[in-house]
N, C-alpha and C. Protein backbone atom coordinates (compact mmCIF):
# COMPACT_ATOMS: atom_id res chain seq x y z
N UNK A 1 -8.08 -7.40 6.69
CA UNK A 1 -6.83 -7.05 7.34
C UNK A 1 -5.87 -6.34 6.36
N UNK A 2 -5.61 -7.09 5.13
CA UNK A 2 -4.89 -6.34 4.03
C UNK A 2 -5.40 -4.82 4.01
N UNK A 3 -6.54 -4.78 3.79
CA UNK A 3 -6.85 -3.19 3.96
C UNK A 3 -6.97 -2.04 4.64
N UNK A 4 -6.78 -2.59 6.19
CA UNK A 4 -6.31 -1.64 6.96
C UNK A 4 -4.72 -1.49 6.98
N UNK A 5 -4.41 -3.14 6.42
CA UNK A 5 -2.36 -1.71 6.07
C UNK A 5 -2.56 -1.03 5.16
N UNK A 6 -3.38 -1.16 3.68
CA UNK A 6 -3.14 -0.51 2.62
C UNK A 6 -3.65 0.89 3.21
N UNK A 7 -4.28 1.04 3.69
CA UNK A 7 -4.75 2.49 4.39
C UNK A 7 -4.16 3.16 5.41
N UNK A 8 -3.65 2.39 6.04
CA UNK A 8 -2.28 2.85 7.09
C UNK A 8 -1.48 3.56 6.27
N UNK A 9 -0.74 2.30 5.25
CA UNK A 9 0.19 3.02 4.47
C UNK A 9 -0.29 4.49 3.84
N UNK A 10 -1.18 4.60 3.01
CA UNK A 10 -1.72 5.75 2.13
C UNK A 10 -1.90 6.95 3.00
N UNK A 11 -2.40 6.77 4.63
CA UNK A 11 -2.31 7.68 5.30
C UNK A 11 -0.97 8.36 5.70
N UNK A 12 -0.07 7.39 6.05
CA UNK A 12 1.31 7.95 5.91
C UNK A 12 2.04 8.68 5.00
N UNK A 13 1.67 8.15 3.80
CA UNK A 13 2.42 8.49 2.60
C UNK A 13 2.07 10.20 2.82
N UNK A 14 0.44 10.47 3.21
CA UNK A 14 0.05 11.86 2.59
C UNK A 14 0.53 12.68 4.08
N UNK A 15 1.23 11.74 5.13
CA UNK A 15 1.59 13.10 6.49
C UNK A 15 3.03 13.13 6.01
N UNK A 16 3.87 12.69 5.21
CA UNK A 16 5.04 12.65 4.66
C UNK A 16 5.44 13.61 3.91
N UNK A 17 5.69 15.34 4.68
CA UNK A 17 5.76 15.97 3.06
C UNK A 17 7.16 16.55 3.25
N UNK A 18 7.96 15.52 3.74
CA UNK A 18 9.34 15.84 3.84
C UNK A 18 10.63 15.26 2.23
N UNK A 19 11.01 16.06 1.58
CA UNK A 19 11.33 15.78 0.54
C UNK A 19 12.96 15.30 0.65
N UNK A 20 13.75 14.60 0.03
CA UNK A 20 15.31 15.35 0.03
C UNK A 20 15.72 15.98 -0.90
N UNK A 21 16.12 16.79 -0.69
CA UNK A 21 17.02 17.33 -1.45
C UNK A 21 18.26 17.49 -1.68
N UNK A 22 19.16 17.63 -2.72
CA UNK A 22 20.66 16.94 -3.23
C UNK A 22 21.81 18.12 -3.42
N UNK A 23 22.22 19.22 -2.75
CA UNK A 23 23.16 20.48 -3.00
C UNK A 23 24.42 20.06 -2.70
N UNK A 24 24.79 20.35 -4.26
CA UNK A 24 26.66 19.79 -4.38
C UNK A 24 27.14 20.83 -4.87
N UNK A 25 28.58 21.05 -4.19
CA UNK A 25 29.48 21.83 -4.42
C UNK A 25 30.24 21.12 -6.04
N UNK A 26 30.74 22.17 -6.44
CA UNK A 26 31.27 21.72 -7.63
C UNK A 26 32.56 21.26 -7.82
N UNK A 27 33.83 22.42 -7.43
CA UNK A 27 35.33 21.80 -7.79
C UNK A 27 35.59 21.34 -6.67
N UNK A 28 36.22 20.13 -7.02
CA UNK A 28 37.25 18.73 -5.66
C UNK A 28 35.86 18.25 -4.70
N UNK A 29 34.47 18.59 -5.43
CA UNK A 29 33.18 17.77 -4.96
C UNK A 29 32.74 16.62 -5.84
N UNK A 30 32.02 17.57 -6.98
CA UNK A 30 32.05 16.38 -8.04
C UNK A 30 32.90 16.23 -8.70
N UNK A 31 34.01 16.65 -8.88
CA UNK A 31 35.47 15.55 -9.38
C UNK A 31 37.12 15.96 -8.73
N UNK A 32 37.86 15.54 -8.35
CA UNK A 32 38.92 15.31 -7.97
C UNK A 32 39.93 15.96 -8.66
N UNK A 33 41.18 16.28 -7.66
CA UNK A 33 42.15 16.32 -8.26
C UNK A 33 42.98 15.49 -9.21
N UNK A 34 42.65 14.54 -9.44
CA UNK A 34 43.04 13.16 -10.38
C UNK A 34 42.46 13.28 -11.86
N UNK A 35 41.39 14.14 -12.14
CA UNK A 35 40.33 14.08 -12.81
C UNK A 35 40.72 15.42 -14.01
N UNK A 36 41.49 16.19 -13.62
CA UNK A 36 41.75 17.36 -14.69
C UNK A 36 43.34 17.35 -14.23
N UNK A 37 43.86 18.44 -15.55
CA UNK A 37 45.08 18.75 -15.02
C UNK A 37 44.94 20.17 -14.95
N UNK A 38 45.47 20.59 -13.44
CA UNK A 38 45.29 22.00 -13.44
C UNK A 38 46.47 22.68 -14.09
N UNK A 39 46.06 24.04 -15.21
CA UNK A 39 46.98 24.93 -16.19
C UNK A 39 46.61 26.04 -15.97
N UNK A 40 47.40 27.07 -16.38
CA UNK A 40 47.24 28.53 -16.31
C UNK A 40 46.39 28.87 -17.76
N UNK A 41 46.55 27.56 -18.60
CA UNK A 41 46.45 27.55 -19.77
C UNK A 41 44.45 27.07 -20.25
N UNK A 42 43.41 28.22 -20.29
CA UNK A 42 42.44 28.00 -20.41
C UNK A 42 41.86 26.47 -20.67
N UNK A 43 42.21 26.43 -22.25
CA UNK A 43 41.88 25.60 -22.63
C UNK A 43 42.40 24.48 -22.71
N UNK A 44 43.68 24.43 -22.11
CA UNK A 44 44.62 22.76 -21.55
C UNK A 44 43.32 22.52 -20.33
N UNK A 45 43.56 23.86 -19.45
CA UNK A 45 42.46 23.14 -18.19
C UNK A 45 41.22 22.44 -18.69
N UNK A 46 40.39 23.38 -19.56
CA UNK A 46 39.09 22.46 -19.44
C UNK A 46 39.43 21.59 -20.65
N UNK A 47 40.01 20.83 -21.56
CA UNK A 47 39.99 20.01 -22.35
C UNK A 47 40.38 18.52 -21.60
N UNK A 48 40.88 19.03 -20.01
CA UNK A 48 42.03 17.59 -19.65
C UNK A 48 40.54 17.05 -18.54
N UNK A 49 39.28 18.06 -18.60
CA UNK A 49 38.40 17.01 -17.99
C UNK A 49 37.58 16.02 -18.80
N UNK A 50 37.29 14.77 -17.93
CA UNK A 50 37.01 13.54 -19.06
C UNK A 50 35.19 13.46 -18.48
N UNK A 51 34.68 12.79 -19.32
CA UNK A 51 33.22 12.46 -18.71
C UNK A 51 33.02 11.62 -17.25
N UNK A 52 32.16 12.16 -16.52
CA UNK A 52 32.13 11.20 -15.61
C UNK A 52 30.57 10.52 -15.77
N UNK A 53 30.98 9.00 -16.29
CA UNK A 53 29.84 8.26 -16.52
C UNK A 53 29.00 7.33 -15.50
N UNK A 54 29.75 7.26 -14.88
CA UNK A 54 29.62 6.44 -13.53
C UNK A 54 28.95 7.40 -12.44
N UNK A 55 29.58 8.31 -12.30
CA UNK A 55 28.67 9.56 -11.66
C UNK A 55 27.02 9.92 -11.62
N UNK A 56 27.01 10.13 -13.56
CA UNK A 56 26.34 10.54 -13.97
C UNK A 56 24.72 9.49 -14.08
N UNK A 57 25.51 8.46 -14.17
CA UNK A 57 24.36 6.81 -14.05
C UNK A 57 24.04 7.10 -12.47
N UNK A 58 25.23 6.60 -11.40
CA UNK A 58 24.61 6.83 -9.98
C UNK A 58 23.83 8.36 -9.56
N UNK A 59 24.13 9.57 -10.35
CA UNK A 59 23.21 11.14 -9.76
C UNK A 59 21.74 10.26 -10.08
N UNK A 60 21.37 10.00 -11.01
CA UNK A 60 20.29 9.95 -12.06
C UNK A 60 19.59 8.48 -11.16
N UNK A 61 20.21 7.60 -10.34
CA UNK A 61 19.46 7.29 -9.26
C UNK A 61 18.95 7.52 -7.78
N UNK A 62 19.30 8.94 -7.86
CA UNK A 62 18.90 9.30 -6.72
C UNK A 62 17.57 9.86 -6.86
N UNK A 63 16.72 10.03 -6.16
CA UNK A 63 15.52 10.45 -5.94
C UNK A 63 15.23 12.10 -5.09
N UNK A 64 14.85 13.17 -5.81
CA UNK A 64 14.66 14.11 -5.34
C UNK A 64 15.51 15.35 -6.28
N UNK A 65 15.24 16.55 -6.19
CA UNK A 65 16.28 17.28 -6.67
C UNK A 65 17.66 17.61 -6.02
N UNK A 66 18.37 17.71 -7.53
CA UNK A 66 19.65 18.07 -7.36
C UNK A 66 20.02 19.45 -7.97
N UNK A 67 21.18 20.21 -7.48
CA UNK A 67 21.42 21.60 -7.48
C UNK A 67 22.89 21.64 -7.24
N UNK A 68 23.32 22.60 -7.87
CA UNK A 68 24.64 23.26 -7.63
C UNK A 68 24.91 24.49 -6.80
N UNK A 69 26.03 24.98 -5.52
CA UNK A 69 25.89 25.82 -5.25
C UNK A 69 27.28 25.66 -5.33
N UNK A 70 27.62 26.49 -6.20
CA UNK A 70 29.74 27.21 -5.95
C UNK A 70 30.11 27.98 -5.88
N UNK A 71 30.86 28.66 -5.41
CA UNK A 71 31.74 30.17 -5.46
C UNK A 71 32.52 30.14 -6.86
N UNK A 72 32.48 28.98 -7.61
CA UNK A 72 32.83 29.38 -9.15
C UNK A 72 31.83 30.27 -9.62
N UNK A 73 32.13 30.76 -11.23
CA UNK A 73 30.99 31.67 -11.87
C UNK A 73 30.50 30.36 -12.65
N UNK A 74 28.94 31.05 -12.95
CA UNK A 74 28.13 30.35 -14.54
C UNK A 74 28.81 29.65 -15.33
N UNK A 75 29.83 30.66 -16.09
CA UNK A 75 30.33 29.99 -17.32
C UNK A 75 31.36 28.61 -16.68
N UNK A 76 32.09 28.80 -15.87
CA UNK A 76 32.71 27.63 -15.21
C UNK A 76 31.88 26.54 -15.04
N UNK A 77 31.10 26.78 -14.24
CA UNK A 77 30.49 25.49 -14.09
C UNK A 77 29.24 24.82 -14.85
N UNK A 78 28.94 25.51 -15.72
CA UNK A 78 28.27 25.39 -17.33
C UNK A 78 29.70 24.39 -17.89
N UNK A 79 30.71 24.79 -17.98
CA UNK A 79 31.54 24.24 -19.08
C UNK A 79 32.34 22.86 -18.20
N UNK A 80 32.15 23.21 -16.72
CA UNK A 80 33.08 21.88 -16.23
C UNK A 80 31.68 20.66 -16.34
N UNK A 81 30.67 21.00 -15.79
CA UNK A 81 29.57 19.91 -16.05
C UNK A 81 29.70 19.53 -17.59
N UNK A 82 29.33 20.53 -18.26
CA UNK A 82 29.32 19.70 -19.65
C UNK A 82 30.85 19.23 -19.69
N UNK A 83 32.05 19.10 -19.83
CA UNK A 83 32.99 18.35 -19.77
C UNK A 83 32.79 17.29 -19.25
N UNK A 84 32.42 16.79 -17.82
CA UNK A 84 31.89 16.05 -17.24
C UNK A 84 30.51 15.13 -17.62
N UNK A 85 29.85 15.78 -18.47
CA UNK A 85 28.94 15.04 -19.18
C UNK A 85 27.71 15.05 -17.78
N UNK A 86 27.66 16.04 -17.38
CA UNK A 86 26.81 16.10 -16.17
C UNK A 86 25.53 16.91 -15.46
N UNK A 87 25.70 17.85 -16.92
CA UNK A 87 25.01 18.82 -17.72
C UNK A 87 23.57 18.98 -17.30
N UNK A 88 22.84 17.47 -17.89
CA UNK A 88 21.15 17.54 -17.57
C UNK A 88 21.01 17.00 -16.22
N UNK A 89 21.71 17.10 -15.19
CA UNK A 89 21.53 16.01 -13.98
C UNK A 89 21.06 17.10 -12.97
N UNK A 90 21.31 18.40 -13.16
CA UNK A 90 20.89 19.47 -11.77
C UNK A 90 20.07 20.26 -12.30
N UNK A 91 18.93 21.01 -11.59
CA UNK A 91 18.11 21.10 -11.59
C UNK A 91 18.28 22.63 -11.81
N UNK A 92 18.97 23.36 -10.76
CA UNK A 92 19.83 25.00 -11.09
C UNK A 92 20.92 24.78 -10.39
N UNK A 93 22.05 26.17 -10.73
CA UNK A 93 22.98 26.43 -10.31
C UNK A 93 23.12 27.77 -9.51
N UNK A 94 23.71 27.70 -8.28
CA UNK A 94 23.74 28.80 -7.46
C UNK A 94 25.45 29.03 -7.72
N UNK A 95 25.69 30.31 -8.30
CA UNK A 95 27.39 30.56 -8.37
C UNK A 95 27.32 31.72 -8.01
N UNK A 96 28.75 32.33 -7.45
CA UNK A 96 29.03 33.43 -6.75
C UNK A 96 28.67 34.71 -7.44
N UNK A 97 29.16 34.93 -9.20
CA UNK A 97 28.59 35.71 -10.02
C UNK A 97 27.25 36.30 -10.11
N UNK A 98 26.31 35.38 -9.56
CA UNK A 98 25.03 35.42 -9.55
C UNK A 98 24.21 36.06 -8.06
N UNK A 99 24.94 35.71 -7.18
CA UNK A 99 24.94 35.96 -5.85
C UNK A 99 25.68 36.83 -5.06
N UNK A 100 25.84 37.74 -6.45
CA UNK A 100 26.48 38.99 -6.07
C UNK A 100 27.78 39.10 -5.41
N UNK A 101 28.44 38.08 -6.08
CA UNK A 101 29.96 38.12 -5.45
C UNK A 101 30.33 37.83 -4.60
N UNK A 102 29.06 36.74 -4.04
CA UNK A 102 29.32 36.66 -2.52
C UNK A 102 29.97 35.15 -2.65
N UNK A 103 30.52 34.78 -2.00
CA UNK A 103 31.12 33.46 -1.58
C UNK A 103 30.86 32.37 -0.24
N UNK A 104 31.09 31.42 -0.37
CA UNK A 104 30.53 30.30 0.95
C UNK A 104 31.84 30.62 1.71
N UNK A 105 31.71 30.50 2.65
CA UNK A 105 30.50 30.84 3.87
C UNK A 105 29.93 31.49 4.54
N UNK A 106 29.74 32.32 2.91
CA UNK A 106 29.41 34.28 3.35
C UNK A 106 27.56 33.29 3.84
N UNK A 107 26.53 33.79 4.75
CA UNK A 107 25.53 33.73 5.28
C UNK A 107 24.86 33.80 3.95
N UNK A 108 24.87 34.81 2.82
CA UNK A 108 24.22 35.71 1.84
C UNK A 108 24.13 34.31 0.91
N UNK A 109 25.04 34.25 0.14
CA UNK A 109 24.82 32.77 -0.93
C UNK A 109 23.98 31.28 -0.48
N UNK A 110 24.17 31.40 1.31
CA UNK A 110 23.30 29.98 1.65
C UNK A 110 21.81 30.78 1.80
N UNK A 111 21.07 31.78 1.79
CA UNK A 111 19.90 32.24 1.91
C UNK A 111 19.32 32.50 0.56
N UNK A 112 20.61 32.55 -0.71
CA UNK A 112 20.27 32.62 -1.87
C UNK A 112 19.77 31.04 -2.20
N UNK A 113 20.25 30.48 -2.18
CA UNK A 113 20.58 29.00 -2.34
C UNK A 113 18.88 28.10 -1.87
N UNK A 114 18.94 28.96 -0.52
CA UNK A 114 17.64 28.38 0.20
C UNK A 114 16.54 28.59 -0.70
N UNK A 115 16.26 30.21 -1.38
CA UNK A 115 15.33 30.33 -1.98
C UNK A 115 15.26 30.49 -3.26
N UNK A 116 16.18 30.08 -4.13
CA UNK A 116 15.83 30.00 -5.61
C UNK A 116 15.97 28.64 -5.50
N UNK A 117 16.30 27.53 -4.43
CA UNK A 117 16.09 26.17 -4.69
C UNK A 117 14.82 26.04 -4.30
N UNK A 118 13.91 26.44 -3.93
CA UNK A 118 12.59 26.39 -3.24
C UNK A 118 12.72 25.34 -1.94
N UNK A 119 13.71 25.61 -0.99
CA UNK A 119 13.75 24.53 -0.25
C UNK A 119 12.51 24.76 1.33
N UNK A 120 12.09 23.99 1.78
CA UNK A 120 10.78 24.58 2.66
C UNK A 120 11.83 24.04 4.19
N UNK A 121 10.82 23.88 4.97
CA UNK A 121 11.37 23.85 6.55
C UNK A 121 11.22 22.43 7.01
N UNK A 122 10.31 21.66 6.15
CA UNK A 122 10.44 20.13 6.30
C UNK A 122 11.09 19.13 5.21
N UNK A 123 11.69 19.66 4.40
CA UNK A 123 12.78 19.44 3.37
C UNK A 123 13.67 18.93 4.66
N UNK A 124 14.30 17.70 3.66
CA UNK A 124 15.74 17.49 4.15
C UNK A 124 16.93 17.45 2.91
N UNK A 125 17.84 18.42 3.80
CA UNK A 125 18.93 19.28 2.62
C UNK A 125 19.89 17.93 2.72
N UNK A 126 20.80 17.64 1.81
CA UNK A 126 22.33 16.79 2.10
C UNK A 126 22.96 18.01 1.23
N UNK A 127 24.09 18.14 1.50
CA UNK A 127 25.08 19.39 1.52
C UNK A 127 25.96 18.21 0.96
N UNK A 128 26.53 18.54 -0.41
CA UNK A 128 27.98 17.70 -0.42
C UNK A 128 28.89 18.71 -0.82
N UNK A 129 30.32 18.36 0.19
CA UNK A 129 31.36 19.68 0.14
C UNK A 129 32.51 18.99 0.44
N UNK A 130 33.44 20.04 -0.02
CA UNK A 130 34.62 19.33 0.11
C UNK A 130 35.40 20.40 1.38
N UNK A 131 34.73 21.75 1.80
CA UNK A 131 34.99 22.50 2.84
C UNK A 131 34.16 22.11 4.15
N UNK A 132 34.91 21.89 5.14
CA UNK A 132 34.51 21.85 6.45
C UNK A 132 33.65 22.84 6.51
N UNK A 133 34.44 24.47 6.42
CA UNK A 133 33.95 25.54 7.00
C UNK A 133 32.43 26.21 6.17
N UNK A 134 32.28 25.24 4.88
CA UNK A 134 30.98 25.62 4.07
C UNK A 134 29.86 24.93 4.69
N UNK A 135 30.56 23.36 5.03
CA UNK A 135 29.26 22.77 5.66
C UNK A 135 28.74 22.93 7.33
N UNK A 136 29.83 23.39 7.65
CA UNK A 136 29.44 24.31 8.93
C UNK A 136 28.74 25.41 8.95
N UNK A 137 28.63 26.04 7.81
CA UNK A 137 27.54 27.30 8.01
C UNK A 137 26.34 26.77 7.02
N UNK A 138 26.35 26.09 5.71
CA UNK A 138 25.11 25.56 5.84
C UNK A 138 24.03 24.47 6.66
N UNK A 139 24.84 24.16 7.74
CA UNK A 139 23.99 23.70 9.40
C UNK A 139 23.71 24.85 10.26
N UNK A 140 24.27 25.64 9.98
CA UNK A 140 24.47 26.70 11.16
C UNK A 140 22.72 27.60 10.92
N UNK A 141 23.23 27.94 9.38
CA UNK A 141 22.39 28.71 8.61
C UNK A 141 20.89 27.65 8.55
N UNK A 142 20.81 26.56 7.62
CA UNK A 142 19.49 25.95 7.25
C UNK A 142 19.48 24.51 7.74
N UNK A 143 20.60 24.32 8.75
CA UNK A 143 20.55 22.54 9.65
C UNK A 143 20.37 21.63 7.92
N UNK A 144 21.01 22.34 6.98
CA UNK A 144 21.73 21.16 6.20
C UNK A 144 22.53 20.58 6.59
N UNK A 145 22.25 18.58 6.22
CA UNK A 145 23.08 18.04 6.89
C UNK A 145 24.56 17.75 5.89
N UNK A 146 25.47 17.60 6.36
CA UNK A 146 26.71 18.01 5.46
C UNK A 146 27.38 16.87 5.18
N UNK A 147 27.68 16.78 3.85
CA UNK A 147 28.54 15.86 3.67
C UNK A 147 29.58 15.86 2.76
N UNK A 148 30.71 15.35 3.56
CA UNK A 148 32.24 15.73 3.64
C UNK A 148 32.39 15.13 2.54
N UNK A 149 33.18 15.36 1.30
CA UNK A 149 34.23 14.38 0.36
C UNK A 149 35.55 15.33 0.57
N UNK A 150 36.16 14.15 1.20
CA UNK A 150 38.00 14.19 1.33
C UNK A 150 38.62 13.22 1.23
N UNK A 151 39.11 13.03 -0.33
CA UNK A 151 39.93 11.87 0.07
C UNK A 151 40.96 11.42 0.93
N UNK A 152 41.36 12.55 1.72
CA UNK A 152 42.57 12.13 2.95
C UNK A 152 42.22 11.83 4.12
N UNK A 153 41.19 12.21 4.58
CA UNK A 153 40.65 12.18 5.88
C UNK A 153 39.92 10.83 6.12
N UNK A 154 40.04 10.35 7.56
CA UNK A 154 39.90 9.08 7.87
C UNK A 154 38.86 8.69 8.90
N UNK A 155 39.05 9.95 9.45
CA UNK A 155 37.73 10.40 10.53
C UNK A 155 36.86 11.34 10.51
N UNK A 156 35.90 11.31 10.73
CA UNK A 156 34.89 12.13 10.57
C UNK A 156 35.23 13.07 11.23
N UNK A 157 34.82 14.46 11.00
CA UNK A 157 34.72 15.47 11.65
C UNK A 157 33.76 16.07 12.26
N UNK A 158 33.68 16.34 13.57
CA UNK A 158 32.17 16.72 14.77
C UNK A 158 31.32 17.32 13.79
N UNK A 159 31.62 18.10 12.77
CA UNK A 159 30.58 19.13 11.99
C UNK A 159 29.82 18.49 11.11
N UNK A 160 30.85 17.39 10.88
CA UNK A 160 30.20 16.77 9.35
C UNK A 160 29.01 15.65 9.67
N UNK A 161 27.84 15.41 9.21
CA UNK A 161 27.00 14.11 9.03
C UNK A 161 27.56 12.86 8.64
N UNK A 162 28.51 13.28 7.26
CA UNK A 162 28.88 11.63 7.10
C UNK A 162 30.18 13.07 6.36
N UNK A 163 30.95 11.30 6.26
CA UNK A 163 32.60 11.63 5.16
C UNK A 163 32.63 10.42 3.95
N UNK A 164 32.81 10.85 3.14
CA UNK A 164 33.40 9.74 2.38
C UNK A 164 34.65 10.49 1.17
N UNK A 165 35.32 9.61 0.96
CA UNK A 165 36.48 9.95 0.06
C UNK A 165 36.62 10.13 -1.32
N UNK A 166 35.09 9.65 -1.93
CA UNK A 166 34.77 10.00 -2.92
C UNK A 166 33.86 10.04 -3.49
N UNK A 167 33.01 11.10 -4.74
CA UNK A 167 31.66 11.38 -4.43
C UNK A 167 30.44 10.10 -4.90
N UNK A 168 31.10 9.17 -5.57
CA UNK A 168 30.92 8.01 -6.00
C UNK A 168 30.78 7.12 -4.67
N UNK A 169 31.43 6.89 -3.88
CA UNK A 169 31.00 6.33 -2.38
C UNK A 169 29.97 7.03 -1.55
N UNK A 170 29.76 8.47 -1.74
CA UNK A 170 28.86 9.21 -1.27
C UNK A 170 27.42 8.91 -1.84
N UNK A 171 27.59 9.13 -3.04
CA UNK A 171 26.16 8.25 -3.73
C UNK A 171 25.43 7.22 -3.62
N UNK A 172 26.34 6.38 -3.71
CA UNK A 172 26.10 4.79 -3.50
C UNK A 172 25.28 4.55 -2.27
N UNK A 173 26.35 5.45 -1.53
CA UNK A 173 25.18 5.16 0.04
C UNK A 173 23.87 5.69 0.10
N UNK A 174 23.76 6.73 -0.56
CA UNK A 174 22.59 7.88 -0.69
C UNK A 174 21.45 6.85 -1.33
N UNK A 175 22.19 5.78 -2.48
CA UNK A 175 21.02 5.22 -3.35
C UNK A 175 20.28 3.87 -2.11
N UNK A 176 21.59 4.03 -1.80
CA UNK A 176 21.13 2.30 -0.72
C UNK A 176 20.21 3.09 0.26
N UNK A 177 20.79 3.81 1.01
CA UNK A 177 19.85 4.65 2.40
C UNK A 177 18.17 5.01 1.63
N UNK A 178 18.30 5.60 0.22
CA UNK A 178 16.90 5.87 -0.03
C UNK A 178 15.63 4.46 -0.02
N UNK A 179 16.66 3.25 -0.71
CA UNK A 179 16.01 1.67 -1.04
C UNK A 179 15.45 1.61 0.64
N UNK A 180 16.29 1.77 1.43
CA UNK A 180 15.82 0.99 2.76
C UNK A 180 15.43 2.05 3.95
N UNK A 181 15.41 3.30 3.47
CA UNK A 181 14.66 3.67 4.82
C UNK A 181 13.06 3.63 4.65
């Protein structure tokens, strides 16, 4: 009897070739307005971001790849991750510089996004954003499912999959949902 579950199971495992995958937006996604002080002044701005360690422990339990897609450039988000101490946790970065200037929720950057992340058609995307109108066109575009960080908002919004107020509550759930589905 044991061995017809162990073979049940093993058969499942191999019709399973649905992966997740982890695409986070970068500024007021992975850290807050609380978290830097914004300056006109280069290097006041990026010196006033602190490590995020707690972040960086919960990314590193999630399972699957993780990726950046922002309408910041390279060097930005090269230098806010490493400020952040967050550096080795993504896998690539999709930025506007790179994507030809294009910006979310230009169509062009989520088709970039799709294919230098190698994402396939039985992939499941989580979108974390802090724009409504970004995670509305990456559903629109690749039925990524979207998820909201706002710390003000109290209700979900029709577009969004889930909300949470901060990307640290967003995780947490991500680590629990992976343990038990």
């Amino acid at each position: 009897m044991a061995q017809n579950n162990n073979l049940r199971s093993k058969s499942k495992q191999k019709t399973n070739n649905n992966k997740s995958k982890y695409i986070f937006d970068l500024d007021l996604t992975l850290y807050s307005e609380n978290d830097y002080k914004d300056s006109d002044n280069q290097d006041e701005y990026y010196s006033s971001f602190k490590p995020k360690y707690l972040l960086g422990d919960l990314l590193k339990l999630i399972k699957g790849d993780k990726f950046i897609l922002t309408n910041a450039n390279i060097p930005h988000a090269k230098d806010v991750l490493a400020k952040l101490r967050l550096q080795n946790i993504f896998k690539d970065i999709i930025a506007s510089d790179i994507a030809g200037d294009e910006y979310k929720p230009d169509p062009s950057i989520y088709h970039i996004a799709n294919h230098e992340f190698k994402i396939r058609n039985n992939d499941t995307v989580f979108f974390f954003e802090d724009s409504l109108d970004n995670i509305i066109a990456g559903k629109k575009f690749y039925n990524w499912k979207g998820v909201l960080i706002d710390p003000d908002r109290k209700k979900k919004p029709k577009h969004a999959d889930y909300l949470f107020n901060t990307i640290e509550d967003a995780i947490i759930f991500f680590i629990a949902k992976e343990k038990f589905d």
